[in-house]
Protein backbone atom coordinates (compact mmCIF):
# COMPACT_ATOMS: atom_id res chain seq x y z
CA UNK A 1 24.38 -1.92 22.38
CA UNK A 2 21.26 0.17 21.30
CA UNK A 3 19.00 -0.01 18.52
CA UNK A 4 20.32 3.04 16.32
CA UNK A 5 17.85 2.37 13.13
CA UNK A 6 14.27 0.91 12.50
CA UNK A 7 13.67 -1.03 9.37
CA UNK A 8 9.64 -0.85 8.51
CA UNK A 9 7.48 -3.43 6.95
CA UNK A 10 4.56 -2.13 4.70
CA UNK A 11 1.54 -4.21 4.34
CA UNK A 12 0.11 -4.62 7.76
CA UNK A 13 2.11 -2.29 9.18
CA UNK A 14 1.46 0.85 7.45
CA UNK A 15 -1.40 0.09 4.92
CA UNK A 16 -3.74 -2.88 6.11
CA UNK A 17 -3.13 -4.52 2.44
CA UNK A 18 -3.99 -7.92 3.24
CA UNK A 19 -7.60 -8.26 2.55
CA UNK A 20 -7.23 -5.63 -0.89
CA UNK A 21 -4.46 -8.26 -2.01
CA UNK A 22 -6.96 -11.30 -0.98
CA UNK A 23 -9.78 -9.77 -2.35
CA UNK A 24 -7.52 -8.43 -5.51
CA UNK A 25 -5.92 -11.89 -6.00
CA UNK A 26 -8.75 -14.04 -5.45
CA UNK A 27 -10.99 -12.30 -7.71
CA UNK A 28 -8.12 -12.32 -10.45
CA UNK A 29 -7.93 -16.42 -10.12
CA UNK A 30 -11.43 -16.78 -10.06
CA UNK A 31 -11.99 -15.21 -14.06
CA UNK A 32 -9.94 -18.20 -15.18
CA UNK A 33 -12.14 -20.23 -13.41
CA UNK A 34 -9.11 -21.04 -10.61
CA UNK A 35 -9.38 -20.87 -6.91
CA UNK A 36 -6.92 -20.44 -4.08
CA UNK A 37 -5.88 -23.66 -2.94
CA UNK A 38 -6.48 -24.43 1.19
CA UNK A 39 -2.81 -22.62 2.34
CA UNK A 40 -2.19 -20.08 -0.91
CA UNK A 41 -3.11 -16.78 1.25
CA UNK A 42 -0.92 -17.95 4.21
CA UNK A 43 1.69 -18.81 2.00
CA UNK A 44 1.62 -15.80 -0.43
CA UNK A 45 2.01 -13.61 2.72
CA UNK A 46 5.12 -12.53 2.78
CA UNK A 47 6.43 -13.94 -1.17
CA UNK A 48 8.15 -11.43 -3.22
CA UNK A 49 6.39 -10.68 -6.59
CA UNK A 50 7.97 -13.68 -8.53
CA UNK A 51 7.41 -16.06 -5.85
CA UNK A 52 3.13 -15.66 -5.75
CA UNK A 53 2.55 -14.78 -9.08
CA UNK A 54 4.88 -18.55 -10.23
CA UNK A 55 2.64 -20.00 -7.18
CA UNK A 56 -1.03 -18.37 -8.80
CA UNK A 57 0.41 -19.56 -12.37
CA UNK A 58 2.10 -23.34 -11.51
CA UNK A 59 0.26 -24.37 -8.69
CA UNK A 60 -3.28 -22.25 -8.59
CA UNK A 61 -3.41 -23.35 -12.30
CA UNK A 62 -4.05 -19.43 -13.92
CA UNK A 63 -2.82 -20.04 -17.37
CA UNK A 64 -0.78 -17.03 -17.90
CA UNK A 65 2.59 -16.57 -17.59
CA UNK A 66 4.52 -15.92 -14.09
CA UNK A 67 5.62 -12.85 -15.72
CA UNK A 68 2.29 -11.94 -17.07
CA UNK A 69 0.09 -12.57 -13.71
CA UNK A 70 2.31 -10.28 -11.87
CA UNK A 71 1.58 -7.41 -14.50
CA UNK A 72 -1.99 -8.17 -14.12
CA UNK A 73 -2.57 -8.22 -10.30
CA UNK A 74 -0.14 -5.33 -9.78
CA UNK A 75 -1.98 -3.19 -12.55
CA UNK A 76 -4.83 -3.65 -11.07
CA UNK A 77 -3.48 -3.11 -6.64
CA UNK A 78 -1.79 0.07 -8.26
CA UNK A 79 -5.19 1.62 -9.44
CA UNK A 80 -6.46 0.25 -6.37
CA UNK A 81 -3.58 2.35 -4.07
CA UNK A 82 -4.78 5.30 -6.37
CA UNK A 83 -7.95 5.96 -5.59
CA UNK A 84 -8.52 4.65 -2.32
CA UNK A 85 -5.26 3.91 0.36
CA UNK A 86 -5.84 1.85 3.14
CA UNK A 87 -4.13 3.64 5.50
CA UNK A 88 -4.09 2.21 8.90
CA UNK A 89 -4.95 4.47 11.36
CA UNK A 90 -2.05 6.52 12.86
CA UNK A 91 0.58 4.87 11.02
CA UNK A 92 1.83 8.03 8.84
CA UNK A 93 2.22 10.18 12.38
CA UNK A 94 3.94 7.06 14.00
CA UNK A 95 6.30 6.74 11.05
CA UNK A 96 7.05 10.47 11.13
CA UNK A 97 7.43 10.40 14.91
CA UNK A 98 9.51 7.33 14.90
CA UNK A 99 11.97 9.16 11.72
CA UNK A 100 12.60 11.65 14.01
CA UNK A 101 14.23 10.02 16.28
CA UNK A 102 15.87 7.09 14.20
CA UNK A 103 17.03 6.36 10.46
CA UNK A 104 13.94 4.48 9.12
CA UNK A 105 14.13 2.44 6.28
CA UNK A 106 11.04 0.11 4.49
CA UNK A 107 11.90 -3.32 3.96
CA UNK A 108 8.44 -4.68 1.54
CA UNK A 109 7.36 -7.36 0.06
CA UNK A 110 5.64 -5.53 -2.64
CA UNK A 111 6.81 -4.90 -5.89
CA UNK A 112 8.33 -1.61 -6.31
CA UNK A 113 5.46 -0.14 -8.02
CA UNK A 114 3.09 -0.58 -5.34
CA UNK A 115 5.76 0.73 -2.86
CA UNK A 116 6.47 3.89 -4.97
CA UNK A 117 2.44 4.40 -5.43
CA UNK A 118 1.64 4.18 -1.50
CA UNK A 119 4.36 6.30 -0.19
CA UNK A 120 2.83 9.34 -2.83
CA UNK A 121 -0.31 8.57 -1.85
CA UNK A 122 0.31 8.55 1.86
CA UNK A 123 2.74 11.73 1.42
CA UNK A 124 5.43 9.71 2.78
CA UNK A 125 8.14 9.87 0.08
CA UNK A 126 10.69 11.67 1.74
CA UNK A 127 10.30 9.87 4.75
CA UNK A 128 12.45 6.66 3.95
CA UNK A 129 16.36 7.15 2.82
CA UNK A 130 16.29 3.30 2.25
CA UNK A 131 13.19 1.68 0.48
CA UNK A 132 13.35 -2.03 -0.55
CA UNK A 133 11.24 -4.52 -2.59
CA UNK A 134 12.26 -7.97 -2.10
CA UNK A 135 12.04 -8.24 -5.92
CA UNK A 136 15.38 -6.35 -5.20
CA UNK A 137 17.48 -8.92 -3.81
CA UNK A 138 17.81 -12.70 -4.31
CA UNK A 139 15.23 -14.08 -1.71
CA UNK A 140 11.99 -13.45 -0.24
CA UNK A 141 10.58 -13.40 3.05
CA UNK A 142 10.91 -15.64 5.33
CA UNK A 143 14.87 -15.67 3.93
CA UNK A 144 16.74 -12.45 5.27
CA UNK A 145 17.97 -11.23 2.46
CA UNK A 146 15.99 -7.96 2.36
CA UNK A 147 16.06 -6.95 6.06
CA UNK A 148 20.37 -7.74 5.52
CA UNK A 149 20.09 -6.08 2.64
CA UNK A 150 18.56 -2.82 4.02
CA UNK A 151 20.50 -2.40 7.11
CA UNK A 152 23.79 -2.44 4.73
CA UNK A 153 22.15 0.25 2.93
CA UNK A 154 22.14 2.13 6.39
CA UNK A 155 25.72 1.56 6.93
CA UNK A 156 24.90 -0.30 9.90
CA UNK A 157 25.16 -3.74 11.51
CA UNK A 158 21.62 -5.40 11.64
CA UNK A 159 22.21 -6.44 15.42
CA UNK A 160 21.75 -2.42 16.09
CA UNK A 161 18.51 -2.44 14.02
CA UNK A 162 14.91 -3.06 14.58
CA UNK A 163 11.96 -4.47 12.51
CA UNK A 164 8.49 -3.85 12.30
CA UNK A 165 6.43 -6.53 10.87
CA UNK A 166 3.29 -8.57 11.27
CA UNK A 167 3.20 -11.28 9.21
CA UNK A 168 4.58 -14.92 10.14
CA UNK A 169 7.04 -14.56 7.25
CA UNK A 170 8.30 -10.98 7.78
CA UNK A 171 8.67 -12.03 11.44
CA UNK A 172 10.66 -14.97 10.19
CA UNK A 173 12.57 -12.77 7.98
CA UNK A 174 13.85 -10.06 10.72
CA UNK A 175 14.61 -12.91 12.81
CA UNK A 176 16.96 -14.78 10.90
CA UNK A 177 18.73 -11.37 9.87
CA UNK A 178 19.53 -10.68 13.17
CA UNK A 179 17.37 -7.73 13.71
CA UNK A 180 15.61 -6.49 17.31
CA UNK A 181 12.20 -7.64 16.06
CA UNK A 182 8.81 -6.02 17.06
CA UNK A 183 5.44 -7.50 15.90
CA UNK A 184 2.48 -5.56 15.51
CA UNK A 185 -0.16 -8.79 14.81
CA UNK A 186 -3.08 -8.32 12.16
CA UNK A 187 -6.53 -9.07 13.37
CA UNK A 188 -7.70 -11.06 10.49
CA UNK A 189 -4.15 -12.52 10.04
CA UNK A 190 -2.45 -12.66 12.71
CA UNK A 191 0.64 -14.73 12.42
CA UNK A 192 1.96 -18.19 13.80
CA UNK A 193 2.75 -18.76 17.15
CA UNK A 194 6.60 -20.10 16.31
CA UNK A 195 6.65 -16.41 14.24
CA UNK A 196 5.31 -14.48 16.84
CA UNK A 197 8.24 -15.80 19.12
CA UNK A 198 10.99 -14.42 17.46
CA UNK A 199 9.60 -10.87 18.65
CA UNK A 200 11.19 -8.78 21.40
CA UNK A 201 8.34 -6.43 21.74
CA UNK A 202 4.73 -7.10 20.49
CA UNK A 203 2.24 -3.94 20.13
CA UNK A 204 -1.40 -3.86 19.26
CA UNK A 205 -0.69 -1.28 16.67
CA UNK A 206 1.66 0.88 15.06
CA UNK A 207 0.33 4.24 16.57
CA UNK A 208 1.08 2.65 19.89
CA UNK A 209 4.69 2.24 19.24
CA UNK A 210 6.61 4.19 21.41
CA UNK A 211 10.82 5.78 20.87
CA UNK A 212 11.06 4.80 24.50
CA UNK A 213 9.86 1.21 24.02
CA UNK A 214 12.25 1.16 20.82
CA UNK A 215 15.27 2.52 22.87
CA UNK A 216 14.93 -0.66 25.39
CA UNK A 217 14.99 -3.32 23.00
CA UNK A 218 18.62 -3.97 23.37
């Protein structure tokens, strides 16, 4: 058995997201006088648009709708992604280089929007035949849903797939769907130690992913 596709995570893989959605998020709570309670960024990693913006509204306290905190926050990351990408460095060549030797799909978190804004941005449109928002199927990360979800959509069996991920949940979420599962760790949030586990092959960054490295998983 070899790995015959590779199934990409976005924030912290491609775009180091994490501190714009922190910072983004944070500063959103605080005009309602709110703050992020002690675990709400670890958790939030990972959660699928209706999951963190019912956690900001229910539990963080922001008294707006679920509905209408996601419009808010994802207005506002949009114009964000607009004028100023964060881009991690290499990881449009790696995708590119990586494409050209498998069929890459993007398995996000994000909402659509926000995926469909950073792949213009980054000139990366055509690259993915399969894009995914877990607002797209039932679950979230750390549930599989998405990752089983996107290696249907390649007409292929997710045992002969790999994932690229970096959060705890994502790392979760390519486990339990059965996917070859590599972990590229964020710095400033670098995932748990039962998370990192799950991975076959851990690299500091995306640039430093290699085909050959990919082709040995299995």
């Amino acid at each position: 058995m070899t790995i015959r596709a590779v199934v990409f995570d976005l924030d912290g893989v491609i775009i180091d997201s994490e501190e714009v959605w922190e910072e983004v998020r944070r500063g959103y709570v605080a005009e309602f006088g709110r703050s992020f309670r002690p675990d709400t960024q670890d958790r939030m990693m990972g959660m699928s648009t209706g999951e963190w913006s019912t956690h900001l509204a229910e539990e963080v306290g922001v008294p707006r709708t679920p509905a209408q905190v996601a419009d808010d926050v994802l207005g506002r990351m949009a114009s964000r992604y607009r004028d100023d990408l964060p881009l991690i460095p290499g990881s449009v060549d790696a995708v590119r280089r990586i494409g050209a030797r498998f069929p890459i799909a993007l398995a996000s978190s994000s909402a659509r929007i926000l995926i469909d804004q950073v792949l213009a941005t980054a000139g990366l449109t055509d690259a993915f035949p399969v894009t995914l928002s877990t607002e797209e199927v039932p679950r979230g990360k750390p549930f599989p849903d998405v990752y089983l979800a996107a290696a249907e959509k390649l007409g292929l069996d997710p045992a002969v797939c790999a994932a690229v991920e970096d959060s705890s949940n994502g790392l979760r979420s390519a486990g339990a769907a059965g996917l070859a599962v590599i972990a590229v760790p964020h710095g400033v949030y670098p995932p748990a130690a039962d998370a990192l586990a799950m991975a076959s092959l851990v690299v500091p960054s995306l640039g430093e992913l290699s085909v050959e490295a990919i082709d040995r998983l299995r």
